[in-house]
N, C-alpha and C. Protein backbone atom coordinates (compact mmCIF):
# COMPACT_ATOMS: atom_id res chain seq x y z
N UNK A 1 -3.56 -2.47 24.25
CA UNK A 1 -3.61 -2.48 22.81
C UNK A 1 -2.61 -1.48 22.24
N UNK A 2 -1.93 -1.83 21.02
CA UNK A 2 -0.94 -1.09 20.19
C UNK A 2 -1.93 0.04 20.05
N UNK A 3 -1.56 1.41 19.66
CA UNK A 3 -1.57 2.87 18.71
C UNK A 3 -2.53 2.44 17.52
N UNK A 4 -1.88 1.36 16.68
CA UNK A 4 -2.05 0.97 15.58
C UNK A 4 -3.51 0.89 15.38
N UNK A 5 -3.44 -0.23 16.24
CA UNK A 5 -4.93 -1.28 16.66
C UNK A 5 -5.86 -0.68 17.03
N UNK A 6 -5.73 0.47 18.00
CA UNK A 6 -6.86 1.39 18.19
C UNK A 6 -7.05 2.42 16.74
N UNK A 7 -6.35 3.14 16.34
CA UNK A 7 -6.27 3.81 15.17
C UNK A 7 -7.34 2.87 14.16
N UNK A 8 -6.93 1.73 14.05
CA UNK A 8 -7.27 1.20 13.16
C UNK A 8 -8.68 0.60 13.33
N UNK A 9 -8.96 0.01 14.40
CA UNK A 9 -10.66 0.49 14.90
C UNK A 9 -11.21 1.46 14.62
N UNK A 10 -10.69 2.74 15.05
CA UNK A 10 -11.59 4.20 15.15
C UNK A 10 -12.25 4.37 14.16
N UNK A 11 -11.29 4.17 12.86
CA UNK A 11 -11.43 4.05 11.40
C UNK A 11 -12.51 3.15 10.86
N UNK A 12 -12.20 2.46 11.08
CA UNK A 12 -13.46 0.84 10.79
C UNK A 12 -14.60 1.48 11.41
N UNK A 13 -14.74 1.93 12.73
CA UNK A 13 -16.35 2.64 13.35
C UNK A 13 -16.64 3.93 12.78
N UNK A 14 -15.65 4.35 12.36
CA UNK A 14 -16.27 5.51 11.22
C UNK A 14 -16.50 5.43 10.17
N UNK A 15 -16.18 4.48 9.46
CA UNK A 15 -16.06 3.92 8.19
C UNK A 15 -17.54 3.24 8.06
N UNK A 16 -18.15 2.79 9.41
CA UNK A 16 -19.28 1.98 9.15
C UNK A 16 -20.94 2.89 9.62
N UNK A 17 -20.04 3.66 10.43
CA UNK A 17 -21.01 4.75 10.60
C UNK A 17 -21.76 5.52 9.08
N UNK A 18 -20.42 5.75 8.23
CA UNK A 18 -20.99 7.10 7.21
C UNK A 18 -21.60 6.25 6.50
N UNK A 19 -21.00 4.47 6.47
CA UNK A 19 -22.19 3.84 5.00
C UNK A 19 -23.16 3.57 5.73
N UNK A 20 -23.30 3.15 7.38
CA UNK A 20 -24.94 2.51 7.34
C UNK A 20 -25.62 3.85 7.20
N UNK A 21 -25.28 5.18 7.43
CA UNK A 21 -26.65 6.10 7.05
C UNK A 21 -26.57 6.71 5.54
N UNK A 22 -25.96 6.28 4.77
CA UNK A 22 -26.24 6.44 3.48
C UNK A 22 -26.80 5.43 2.25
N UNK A 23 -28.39 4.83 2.24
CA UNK A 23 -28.69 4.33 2.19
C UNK A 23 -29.44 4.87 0.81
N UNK A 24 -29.65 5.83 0.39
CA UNK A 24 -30.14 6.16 -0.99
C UNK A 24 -29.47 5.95 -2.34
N UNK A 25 -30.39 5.77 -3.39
CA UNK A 25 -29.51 5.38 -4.13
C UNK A 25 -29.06 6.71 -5.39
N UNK A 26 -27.96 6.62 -6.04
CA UNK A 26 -27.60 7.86 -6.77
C UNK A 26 -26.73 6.97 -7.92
N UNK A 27 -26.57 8.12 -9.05
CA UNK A 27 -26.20 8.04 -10.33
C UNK A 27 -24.66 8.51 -10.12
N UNK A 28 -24.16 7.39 -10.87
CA UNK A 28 -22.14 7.21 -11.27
C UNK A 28 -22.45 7.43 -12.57
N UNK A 29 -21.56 8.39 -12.11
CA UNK A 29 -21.07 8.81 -14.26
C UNK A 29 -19.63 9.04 -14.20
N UNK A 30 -19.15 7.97 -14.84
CA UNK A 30 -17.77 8.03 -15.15
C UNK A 30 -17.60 7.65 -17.12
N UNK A 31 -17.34 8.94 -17.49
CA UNK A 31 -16.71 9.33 -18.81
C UNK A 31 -18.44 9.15 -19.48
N UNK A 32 -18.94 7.68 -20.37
CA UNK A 32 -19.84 7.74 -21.07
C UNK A 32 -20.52 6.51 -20.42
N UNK A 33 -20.43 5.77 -18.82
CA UNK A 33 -21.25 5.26 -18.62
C UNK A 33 -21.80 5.91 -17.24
N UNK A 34 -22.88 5.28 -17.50
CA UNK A 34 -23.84 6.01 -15.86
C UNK A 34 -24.50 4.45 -15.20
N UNK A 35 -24.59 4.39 -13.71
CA UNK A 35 -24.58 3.82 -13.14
C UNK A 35 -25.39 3.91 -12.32
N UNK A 36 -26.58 3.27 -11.57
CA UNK A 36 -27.42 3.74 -10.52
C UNK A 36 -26.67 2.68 -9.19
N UNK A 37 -26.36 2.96 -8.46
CA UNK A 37 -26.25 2.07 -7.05
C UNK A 37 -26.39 2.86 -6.30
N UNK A 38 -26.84 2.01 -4.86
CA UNK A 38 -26.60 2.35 -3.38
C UNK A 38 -25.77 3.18 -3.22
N UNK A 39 -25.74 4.48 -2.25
CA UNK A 39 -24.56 4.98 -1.91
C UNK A 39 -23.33 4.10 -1.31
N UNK A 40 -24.21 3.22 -0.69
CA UNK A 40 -23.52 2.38 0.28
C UNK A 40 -22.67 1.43 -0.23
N UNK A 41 -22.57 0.65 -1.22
CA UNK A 41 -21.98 0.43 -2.21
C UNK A 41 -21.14 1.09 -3.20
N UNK A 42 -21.66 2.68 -3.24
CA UNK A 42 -20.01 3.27 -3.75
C UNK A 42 -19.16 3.54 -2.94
N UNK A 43 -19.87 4.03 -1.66
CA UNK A 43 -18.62 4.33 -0.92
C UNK A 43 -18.12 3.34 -0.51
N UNK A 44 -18.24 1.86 -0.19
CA UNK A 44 -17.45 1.01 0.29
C UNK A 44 -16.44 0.82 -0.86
N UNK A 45 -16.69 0.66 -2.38
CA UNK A 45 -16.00 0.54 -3.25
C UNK A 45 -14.89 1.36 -3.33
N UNK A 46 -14.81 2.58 -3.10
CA UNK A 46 -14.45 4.07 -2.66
C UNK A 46 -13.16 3.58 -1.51
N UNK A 47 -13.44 3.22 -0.92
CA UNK A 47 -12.92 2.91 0.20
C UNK A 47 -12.17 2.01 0.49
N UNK A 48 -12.54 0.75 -0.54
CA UNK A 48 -11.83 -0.01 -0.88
C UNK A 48 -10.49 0.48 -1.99
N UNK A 49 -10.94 0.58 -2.88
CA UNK A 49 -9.81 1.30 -3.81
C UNK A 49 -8.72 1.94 -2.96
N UNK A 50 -9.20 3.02 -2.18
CA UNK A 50 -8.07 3.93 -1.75
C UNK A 50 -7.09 3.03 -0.58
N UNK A 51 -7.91 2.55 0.29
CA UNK A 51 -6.99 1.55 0.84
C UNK A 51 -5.87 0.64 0.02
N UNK A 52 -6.68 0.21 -0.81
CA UNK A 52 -5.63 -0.52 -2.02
C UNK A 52 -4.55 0.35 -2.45
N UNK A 53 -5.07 1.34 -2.50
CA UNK A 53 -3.64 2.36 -3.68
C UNK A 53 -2.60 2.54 -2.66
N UNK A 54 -3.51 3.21 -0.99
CA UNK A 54 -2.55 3.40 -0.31
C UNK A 54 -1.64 2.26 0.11
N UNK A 55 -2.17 1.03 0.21
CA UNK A 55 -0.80 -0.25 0.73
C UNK A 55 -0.45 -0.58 -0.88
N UNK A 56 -0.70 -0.31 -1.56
CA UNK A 56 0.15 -0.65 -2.78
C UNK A 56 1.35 0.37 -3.08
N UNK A 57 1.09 1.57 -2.41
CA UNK A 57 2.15 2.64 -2.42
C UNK A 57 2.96 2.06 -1.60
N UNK A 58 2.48 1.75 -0.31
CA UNK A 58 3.75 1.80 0.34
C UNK A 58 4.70 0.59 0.80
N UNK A 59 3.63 -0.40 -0.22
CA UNK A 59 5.02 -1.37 -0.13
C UNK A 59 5.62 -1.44 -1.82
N UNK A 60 5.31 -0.77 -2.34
CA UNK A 60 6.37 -0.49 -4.01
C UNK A 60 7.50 0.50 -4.00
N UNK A 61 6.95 1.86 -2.55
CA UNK A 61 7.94 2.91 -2.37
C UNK A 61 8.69 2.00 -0.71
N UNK A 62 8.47 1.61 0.07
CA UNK A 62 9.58 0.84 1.25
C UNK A 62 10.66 0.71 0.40
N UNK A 63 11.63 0.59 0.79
CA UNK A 63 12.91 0.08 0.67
C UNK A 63 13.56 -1.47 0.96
N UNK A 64 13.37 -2.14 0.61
CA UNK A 64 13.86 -3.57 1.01
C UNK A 64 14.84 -3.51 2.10
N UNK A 65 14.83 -5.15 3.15
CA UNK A 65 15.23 -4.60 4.03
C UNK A 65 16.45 -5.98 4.36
């Protein structure tokens, strides 16, 4: 297996580790709304986003080829 491919596993089994034991639920307050969900559900959201920003960075900053 590629660097990549393992890297990119390790991530996914840690990634699934921290949401299945966060299972309580807590309050989102962003600016003037509040929100009750699952942890487990923000952080995947969480997680999602940043993945997004990060491949949206880096194929707007690559260089064409």
């Amino acid at each position: 297996m590629k660097p990549k491919v393992i890297a990119l596993l390790v991530l996914i089994i840690i990634a699934l580790i921290i949401v299945l034991q966060n299972f309580h639920v807590v309050s989102f307050r962003l600016l003037f709304w509040a929100v009750d969900m699952s942890l487990i559900i923000l952080t995947l959201l969480t997680l999602v986003i940043g993945f997004a920003a990060g491949y949206l960075t880096a194929k707007l900053t690559s260089s064409p080829q």
